[in-house]
Protein backbone atom coordinates (compact mmCIF):
# COMPACT_ATOMS: atom_id res chain seq x y z
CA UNK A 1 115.01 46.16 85.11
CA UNK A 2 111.70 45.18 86.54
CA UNK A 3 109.13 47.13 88.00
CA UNK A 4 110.08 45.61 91.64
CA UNK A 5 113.19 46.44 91.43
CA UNK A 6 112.24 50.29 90.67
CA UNK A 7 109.74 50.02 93.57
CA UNK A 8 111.48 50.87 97.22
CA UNK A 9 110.37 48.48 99.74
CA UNK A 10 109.54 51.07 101.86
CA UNK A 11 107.20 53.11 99.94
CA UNK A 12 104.33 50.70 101.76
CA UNK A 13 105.18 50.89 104.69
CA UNK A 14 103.08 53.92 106.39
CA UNK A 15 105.26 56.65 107.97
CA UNK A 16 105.94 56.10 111.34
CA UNK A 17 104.61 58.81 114.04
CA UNK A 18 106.65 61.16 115.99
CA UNK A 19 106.38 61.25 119.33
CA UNK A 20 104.82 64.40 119.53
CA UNK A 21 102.07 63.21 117.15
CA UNK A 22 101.67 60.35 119.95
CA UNK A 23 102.18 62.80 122.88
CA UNK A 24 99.41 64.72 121.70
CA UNK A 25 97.21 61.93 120.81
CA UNK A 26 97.44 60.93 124.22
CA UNK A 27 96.99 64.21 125.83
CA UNK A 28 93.63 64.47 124.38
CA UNK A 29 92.50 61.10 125.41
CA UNK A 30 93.69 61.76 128.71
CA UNK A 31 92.02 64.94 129.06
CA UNK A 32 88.29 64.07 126.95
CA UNK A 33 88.57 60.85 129.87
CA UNK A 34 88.88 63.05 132.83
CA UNK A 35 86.62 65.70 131.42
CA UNK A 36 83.92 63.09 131.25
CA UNK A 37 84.60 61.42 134.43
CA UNK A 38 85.03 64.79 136.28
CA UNK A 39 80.66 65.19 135.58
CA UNK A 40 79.69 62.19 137.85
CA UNK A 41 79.44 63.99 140.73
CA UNK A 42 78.76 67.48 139.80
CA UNK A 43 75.32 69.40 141.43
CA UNK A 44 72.56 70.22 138.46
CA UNK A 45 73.94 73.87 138.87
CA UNK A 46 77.54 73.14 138.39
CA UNK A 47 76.69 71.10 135.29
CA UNK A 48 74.67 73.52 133.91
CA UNK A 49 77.39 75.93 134.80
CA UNK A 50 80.40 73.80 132.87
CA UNK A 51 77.77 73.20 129.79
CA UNK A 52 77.22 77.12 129.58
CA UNK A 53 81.14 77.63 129.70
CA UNK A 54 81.86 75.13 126.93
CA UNK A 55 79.08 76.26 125.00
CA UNK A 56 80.28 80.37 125.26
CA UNK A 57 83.95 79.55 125.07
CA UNK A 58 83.23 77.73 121.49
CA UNK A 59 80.83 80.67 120.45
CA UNK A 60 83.04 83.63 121.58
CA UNK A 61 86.12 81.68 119.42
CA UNK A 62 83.98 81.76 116.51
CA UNK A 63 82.67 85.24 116.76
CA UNK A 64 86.06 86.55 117.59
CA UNK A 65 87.70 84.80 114.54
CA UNK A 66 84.92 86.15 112.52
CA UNK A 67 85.45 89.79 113.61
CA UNK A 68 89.12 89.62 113.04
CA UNK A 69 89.86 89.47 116.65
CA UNK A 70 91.47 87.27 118.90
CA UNK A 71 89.98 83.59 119.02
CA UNK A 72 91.58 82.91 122.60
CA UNK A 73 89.99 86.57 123.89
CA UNK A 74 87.04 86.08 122.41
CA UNK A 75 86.59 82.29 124.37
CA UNK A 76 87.82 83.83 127.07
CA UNK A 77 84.59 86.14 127.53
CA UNK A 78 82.11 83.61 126.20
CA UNK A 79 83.07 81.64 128.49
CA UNK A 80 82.98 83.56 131.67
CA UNK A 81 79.73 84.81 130.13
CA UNK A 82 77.98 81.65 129.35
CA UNK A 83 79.39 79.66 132.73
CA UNK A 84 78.14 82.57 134.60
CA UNK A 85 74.54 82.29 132.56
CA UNK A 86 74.28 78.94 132.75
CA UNK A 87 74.52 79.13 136.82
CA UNK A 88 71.91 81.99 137.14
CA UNK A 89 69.34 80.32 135.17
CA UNK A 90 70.05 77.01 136.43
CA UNK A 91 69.32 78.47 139.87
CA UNK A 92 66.22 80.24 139.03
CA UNK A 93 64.29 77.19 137.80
């Protein structure tokens, strides 16, 4: 017996994808694209607003998964906070 003949033909082929590998893919290109394009025509305040939000949300995740709490909760209130911050000190510059 030879070694090709031990070898299946398949083992180099790379596995194929599910679809909800390819669903999700394209649910988060979809999204980071409208995100993006959803800026353009945004006021100084609102932008400042969204940044704070983002910013928040990640930082309340982190500090809520560090505490032992919940990750969503703790997004949740960083990001009211830090969208809520970002549009007060946005407006008083």
């Amino acid at each position: 017996m030879s070694i090709a003949s031990k070898t299946s033909p398949r083992s180099f082929v790379a596995p194929q994808k599910g679809w909800g590998t390819v669903l999700r893919s394209a649910l988060l290109v979809s999204l980071c694209t409208v995100s993006l394009a959803g800026c353009a025509n945004m006021s100084p305040t609102q932008q400042s607003a969204l940044s704070g939000g983002a910013i928040g949300a990640a930082g309340g995740a982190v500090i809520g998964t560090i505490v032992g709490g919940s990750p969503a909760l703790g997004a949740a209130i960083g990001g009211a906070t830090g969208a809520a911050a970002g549009a007060l000190l946005r407006n008083g510059r």
